[in-house]
C-alpha atoms as a PDB file:
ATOM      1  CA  UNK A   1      49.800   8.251 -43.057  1.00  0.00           C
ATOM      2  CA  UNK A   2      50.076  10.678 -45.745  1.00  0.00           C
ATOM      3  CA  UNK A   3      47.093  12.994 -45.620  1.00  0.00           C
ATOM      4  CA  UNK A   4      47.608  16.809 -44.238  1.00  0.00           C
ATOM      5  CA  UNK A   5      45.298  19.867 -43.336  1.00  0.00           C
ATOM      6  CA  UNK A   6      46.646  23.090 -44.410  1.00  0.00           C
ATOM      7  CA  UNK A   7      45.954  25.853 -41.135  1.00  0.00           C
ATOM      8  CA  UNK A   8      43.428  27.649 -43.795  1.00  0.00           C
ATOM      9  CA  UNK A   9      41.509  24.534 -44.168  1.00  0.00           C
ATOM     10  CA  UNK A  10      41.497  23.821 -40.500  1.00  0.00           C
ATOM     11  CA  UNK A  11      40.302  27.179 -39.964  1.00  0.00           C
ATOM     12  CA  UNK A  12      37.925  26.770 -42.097  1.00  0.00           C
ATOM     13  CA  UNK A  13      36.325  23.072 -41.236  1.00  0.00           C
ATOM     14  CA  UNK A  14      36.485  24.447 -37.613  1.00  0.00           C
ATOM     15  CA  UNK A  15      34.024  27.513 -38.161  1.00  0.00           C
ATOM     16  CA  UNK A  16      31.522  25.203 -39.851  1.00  0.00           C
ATOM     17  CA  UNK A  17      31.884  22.538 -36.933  1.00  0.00           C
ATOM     18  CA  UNK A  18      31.276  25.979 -34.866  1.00  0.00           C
ATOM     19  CA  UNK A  19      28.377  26.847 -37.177  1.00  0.00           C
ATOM     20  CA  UNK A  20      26.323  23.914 -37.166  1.00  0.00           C
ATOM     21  CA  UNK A  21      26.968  23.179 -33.554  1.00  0.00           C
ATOM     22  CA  UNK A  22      28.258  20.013 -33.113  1.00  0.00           C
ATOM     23  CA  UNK A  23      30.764  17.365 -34.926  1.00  0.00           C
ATOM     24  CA  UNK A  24      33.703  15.562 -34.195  1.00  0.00           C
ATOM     25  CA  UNK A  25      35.468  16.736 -37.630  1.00  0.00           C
ATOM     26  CA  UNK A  26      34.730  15.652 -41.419  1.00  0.00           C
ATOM     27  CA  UNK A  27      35.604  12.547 -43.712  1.00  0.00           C
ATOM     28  CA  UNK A  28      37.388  12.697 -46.320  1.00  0.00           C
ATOM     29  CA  UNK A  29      36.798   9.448 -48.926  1.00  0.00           C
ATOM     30  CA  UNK A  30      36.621   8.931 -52.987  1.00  0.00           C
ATOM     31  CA  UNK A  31      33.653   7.325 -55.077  1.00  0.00           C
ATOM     32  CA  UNK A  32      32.655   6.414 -58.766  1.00  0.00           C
ATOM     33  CA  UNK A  33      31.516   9.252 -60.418  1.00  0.00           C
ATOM     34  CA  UNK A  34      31.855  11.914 -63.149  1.00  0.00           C
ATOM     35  CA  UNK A  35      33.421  11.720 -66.561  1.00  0.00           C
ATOM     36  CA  UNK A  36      37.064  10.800 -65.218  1.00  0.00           C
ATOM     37  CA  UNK A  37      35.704   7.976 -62.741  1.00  0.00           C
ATOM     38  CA  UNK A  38      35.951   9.270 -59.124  1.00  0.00           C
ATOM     39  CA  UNK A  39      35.012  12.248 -57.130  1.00  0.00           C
ATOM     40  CA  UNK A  40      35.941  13.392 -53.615  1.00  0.00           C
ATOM     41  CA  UNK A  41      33.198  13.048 -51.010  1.00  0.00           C
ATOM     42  CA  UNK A  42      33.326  15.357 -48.102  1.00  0.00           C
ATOM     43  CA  UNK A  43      31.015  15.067 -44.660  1.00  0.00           C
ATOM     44  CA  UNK A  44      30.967  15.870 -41.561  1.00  0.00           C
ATOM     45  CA  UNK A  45      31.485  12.918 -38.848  1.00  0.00           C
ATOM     46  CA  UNK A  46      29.309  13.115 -35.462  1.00  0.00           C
ATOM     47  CA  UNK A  47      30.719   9.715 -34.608  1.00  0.00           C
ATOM     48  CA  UNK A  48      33.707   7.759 -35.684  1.00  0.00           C
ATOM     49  CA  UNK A  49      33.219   4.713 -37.581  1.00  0.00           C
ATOM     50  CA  UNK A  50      35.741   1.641 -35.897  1.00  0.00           C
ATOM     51  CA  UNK A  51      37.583   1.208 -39.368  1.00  0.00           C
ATOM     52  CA  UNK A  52      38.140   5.103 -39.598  1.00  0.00           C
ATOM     53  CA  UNK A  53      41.230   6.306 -39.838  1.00  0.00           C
ATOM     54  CA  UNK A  54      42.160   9.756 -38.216  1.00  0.00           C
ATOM     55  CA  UNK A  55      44.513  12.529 -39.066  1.00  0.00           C
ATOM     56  CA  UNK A  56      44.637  15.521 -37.268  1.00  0.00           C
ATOM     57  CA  UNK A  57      46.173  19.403 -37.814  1.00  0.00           C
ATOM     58  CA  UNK A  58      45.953  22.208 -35.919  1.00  0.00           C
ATOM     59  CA  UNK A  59      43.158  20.871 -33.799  1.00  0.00           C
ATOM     60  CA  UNK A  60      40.710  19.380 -36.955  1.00  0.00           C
ATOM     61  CA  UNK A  61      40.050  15.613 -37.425  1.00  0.00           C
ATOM     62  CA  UNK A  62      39.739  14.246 -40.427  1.00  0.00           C
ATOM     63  CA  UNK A  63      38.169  10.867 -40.883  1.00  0.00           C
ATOM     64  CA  UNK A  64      39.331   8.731 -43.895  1.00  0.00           C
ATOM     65  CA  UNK A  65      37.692   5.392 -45.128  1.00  0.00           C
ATOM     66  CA  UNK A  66      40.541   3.065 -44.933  1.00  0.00           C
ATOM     67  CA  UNK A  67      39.366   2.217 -48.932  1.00  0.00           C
ATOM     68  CA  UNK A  68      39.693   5.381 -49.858  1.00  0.00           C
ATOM     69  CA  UNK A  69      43.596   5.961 -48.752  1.00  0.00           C
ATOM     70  CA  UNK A  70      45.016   3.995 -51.755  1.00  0.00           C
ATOM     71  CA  UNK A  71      43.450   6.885 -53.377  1.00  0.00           C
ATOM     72  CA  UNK A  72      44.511   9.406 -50.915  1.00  0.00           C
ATOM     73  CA  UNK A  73      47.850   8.811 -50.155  1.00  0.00           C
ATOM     74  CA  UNK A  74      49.440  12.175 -49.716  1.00  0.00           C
ATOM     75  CA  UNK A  75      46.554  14.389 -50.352  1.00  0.00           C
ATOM     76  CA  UNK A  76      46.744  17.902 -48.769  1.00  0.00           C
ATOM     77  CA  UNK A  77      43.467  19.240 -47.902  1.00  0.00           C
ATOM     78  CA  UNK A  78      43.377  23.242 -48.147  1.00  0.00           C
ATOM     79  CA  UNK A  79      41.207  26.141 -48.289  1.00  0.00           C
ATOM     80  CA  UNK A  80      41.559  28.365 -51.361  1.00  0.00           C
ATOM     81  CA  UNK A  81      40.276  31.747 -52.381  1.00  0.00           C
ATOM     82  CA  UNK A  82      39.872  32.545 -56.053  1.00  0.00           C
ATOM     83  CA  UNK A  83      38.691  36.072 -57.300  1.00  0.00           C
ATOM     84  CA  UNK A  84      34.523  35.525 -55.620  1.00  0.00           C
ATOM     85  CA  UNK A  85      35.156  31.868 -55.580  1.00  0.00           C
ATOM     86  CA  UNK A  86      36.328  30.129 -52.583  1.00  0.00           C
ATOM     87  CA  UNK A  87      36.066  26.089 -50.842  1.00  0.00           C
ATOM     88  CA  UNK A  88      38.860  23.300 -50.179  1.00  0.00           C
ATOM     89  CA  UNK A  89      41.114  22.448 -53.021  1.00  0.00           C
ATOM     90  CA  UNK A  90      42.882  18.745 -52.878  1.00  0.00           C
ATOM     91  CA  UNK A  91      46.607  18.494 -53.692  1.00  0.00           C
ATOM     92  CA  UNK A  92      46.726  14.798 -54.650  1.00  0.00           C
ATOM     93  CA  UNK A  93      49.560  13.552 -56.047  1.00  0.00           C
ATOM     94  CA  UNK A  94      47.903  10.314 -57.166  1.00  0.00           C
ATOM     95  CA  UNK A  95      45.761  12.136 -59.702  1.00  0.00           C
ATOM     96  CA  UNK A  96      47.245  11.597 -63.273  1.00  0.00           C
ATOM     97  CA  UNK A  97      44.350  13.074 -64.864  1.00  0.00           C
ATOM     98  CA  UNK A  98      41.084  15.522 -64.304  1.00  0.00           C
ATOM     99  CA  UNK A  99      38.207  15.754 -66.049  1.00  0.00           C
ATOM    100  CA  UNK A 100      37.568  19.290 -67.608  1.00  0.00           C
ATOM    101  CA  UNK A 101      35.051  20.977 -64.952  1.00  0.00           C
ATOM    102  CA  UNK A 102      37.674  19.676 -62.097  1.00  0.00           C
ATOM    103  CA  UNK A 103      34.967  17.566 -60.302  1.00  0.00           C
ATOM    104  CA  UNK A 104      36.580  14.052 -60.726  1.00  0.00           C
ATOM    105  CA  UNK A 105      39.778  12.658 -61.600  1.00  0.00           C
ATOM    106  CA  UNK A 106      41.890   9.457 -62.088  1.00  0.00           C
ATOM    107  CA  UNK A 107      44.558   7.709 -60.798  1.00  0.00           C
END
């Protein structure tokens, strides 16, 4: 499967599992929404769902809805910094277009 965790990211989603205090890691899906039709959905997983499918780097789970990966497919998940701005960026290679505020794309 096709979906990687940069170390920055894992770092990252690690010190927020630490933070709130429990968690088995985060899923990672897709959904209708904004002006170019879907939208990444991020959350974090205390238990895993029997369809889920698991990828894991440098010690981080990530849980993907196996009706998301079409969409997925070779997503890298990473943690960026940008001048004040900072969060986790997706590398998708799927995405042939993004809407203008970067919150959804299409495929």
């Amino acid at each position: 499967m096709g979906i990687t965790i940069t170390e920055a990211a894992a770092k990252h989603v690690a010190s927020q599992l630490d933070s709130r205090g429990k968690g088995l890691g985060i899923r990672l899906g897709v959904t209708t929404s904004g002006c170019s039709g879907m939208a990444y959905v991020l959350e974090f997983v205390d238990e895993q769902a029997p369809e889920d499918l698991v990828v894991e780097g440098y010690g981080v789970k990530v849980f993907i809805d196996p009706k998301s990966l079409v969409y997925l497919e070779g997503t890298e998940l990473d943690f960026v910094r940008e001048g004040l701005n900072e969060g986790l960026a997706f590398r998708n290679p799927n995405v042939s277009a993004e809407c203008g505020c970067g919150e959804s794309f299409t495929v």
